[in-house]
C-alpha atoms as a PDB file:
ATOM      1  CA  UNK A   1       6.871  -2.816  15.480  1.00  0.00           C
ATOM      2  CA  UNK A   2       3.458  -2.208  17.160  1.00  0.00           C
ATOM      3  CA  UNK A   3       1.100  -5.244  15.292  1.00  0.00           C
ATOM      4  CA  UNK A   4      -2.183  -2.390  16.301  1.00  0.00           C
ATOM      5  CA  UNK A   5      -0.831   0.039  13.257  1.00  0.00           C
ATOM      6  CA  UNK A   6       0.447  -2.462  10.748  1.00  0.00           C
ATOM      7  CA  UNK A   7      -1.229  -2.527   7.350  1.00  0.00           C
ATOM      8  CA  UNK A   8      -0.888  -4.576   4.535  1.00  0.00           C
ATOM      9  CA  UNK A   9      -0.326  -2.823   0.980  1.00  0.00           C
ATOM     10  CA  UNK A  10      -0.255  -4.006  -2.035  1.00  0.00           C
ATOM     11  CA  UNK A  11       0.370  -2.914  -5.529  1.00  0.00           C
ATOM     12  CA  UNK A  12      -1.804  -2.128  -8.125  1.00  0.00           C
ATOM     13  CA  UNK A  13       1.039  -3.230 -10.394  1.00  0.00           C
ATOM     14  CA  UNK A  14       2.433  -0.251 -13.627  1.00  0.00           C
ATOM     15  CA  UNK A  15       0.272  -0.028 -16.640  1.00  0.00           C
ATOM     16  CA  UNK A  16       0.800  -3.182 -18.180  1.00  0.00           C
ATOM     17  CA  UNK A  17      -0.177  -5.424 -15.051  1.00  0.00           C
ATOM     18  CA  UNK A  18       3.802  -6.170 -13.686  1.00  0.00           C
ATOM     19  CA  UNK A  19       4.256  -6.088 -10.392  1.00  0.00           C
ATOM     20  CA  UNK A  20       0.935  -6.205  -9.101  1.00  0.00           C
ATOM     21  CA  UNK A  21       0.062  -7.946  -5.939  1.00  0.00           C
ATOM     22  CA  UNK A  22       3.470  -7.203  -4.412  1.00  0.00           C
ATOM     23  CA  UNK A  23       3.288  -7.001  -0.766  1.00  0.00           C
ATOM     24  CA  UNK A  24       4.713  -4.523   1.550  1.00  0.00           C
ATOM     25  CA  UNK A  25       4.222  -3.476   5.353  1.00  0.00           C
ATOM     26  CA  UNK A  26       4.135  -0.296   7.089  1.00  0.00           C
ATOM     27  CA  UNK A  27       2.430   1.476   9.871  1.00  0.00           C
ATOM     28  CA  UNK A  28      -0.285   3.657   9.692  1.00  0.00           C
ATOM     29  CA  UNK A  29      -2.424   5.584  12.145  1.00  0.00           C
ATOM     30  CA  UNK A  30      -5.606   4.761  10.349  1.00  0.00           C
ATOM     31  CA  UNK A  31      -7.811   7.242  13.412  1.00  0.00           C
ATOM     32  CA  UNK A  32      -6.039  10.882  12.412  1.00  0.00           C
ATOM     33  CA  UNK A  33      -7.384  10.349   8.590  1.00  0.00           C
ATOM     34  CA  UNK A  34     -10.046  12.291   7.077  1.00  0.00           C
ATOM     35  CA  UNK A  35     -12.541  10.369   6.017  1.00  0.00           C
ATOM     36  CA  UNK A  36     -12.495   6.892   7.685  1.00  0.00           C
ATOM     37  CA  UNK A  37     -14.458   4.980   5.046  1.00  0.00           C
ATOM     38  CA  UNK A  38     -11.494   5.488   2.698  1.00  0.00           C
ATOM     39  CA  UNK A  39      -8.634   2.987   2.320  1.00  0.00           C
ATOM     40  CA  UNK A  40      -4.862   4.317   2.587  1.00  0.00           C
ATOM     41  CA  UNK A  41      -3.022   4.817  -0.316  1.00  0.00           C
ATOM     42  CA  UNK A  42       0.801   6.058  -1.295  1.00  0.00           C
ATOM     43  CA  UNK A  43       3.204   5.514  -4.113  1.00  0.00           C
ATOM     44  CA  UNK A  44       5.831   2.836  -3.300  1.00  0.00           C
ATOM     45  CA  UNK A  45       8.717   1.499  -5.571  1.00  0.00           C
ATOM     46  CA  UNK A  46       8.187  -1.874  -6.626  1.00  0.00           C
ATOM     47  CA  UNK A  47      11.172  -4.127  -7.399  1.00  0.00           C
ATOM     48  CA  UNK A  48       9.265  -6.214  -9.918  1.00  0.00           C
ATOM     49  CA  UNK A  49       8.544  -3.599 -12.195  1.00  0.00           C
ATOM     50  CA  UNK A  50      11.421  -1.767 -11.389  1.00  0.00           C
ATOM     51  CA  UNK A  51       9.645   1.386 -11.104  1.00  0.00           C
ATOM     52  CA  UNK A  52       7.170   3.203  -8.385  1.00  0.00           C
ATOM     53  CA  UNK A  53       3.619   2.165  -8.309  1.00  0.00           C
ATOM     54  CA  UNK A  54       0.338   2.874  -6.333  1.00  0.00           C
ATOM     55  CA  UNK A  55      -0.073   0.482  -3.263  1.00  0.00           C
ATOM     56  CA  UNK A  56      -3.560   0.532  -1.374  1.00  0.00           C
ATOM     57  CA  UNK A  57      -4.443  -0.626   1.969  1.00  0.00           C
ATOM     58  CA  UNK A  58      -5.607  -3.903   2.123  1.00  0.00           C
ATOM     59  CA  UNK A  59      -7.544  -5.450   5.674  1.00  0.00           C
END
C-alpha cells in the first residue's frame, strides 16, 4: 500500500459516545477533492458499537 495516500480515520463513535476513537486505514487521493481545506469523511462500520458510524480524516 502506497504510505503517500494513507489516511488515518477515526470514529466519531454512535450517539451515546461507543466506539469512538476507533482507528481505521485507507487510501485517499486527498488532490482530486473539492475543496482542499476540508477533511475526508465516510461512514464506516465500527465493531465496537456494532453498528456504522461517521469516521473523519485525521493528519
Amino acid at each position: 500500500m502506497s504510505q503517500e495516500r494513507l489516511v488515518r480515520m477515526v470514529s466519531q463513535g454512535d450517539e451515546n459516545g461507543v466506539g469512538k476513537n476507533h482507528v481505521y486505514y485507507t487510501t485517499y487521493n486527498n488532490k482530486n477533492k473539492k475543496d482542499p481545506s476540508k477533511k475526508h469523511e465516510e461512514r464506516k462500520y465500527n465493531p465496537i458499537a456494532k453498528k456504522h458510524t461517521v469516521y473523519k480524516q485525521k493528519k
